[in-house]
C-alpha atoms as a PDB file:
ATOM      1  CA  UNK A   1      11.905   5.846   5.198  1.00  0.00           C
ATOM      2  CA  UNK A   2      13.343   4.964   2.008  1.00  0.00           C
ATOM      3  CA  UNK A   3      11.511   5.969  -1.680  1.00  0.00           C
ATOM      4  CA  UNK A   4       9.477   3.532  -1.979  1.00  0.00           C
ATOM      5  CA  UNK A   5       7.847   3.824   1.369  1.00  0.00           C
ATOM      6  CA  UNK A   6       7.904   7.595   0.721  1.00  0.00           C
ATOM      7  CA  UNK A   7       6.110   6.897  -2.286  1.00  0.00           C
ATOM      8  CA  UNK A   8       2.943   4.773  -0.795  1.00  0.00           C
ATOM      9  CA  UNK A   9       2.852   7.312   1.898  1.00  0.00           C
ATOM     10  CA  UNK A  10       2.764  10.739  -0.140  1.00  0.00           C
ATOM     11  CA  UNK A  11       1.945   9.324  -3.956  1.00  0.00           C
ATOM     12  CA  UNK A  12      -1.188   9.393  -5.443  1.00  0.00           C
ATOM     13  CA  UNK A  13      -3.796   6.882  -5.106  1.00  0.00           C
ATOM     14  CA  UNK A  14      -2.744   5.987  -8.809  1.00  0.00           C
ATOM     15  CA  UNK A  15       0.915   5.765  -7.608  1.00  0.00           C
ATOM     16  CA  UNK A  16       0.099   3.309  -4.765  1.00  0.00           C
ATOM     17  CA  UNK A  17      -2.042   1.472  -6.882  1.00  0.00           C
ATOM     18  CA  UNK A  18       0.181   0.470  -9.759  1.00  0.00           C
ATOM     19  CA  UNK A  19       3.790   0.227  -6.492  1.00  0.00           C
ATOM     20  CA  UNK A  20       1.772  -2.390  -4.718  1.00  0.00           C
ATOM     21  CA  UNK A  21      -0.352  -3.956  -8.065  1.00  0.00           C
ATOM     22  CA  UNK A  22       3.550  -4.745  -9.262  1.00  0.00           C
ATOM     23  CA  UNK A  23       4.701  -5.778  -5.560  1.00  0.00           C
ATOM     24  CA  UNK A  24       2.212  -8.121  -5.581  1.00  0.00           C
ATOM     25  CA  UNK A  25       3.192  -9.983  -8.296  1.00  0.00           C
ATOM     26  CA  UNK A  26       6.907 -10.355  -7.136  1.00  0.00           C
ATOM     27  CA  UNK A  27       6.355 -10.542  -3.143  1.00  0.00           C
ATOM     28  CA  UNK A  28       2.833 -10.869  -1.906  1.00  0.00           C
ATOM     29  CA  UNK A  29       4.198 -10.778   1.621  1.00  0.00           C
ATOM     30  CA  UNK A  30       6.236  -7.499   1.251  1.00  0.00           C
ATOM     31  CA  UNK A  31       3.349  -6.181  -0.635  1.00  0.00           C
ATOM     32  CA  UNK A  32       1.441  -6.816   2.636  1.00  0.00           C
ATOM     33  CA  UNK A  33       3.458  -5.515   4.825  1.00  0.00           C
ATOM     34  CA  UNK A  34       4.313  -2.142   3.103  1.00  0.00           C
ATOM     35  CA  UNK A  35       0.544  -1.690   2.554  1.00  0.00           C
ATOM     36  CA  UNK A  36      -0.117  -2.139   6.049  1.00  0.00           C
ATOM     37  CA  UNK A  37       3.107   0.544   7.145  1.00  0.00           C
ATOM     38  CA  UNK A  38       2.085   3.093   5.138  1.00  0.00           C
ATOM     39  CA  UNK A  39      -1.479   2.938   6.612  1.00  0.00           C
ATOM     40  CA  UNK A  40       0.301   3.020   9.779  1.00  0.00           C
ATOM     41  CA  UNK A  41       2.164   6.348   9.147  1.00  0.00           C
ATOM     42  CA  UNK A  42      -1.362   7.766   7.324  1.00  0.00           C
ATOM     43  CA  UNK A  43      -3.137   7.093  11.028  1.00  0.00           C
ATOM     44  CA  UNK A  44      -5.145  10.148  12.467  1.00  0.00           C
ATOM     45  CA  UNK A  45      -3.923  12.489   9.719  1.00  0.00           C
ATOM     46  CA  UNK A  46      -6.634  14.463   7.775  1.00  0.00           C
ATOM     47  CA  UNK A  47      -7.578  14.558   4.446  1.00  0.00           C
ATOM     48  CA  UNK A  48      -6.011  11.131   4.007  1.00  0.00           C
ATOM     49  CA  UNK A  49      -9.154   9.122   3.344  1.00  0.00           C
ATOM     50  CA  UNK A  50      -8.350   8.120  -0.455  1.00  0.00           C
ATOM     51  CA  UNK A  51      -4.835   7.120  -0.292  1.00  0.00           C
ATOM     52  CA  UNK A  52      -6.313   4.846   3.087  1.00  0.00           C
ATOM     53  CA  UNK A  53      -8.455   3.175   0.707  1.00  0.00           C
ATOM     54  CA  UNK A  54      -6.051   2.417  -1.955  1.00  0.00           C
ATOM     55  CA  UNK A  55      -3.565   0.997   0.259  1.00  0.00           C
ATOM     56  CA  UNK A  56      -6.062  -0.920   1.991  1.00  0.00           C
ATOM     57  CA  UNK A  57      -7.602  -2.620  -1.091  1.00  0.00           C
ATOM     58  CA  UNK A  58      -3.920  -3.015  -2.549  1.00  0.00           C
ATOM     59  CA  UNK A  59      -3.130  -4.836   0.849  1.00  0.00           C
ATOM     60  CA  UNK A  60      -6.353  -7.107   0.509  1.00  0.00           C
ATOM     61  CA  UNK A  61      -5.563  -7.943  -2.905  1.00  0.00           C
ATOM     62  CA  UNK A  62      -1.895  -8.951  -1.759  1.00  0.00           C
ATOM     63  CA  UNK A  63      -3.290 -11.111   0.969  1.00  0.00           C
ATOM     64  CA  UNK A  64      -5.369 -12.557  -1.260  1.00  0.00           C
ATOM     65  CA  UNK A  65      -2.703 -13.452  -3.970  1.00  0.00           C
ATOM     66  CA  UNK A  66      -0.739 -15.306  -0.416  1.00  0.00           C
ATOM     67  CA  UNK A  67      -3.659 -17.383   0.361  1.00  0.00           C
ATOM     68  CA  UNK A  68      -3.787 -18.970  -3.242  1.00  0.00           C
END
């Protein structure tokens, strides 16, 4: 997993915010997709709930900002 991965996966919610906010605005798609594999490696682990929710409204937000 390299550091930015690491990052989305063990950061804050503020730290995933702001990675995938500023991915967004470069690559929409890669955005996407590392939103979606860090939510992969957060599945069925505790305690996780807020940093699922970030990533998951950071990954909407970079869908959205494909579709336009």
């Amino acid at each position: 997993m390299n550091e930015q991965m690491h990052g989305l996966v063990t950061g804050s919610v503020q730290h995933i915010t702001k990675t995938l906010n500023t991915l967004t605005k470069v690559s929409p798609m890669d955005a996407a997709v590392k939103a979606t594999a860090a939510l992969h490696c957060l599945q069925g682990q505790p305690g996780q709930e807020q940093r699922r929710l970030a990533l998951l409204s950071a990954g909407k937000a970079a869908l959205e900002a494909m579709a336009k």
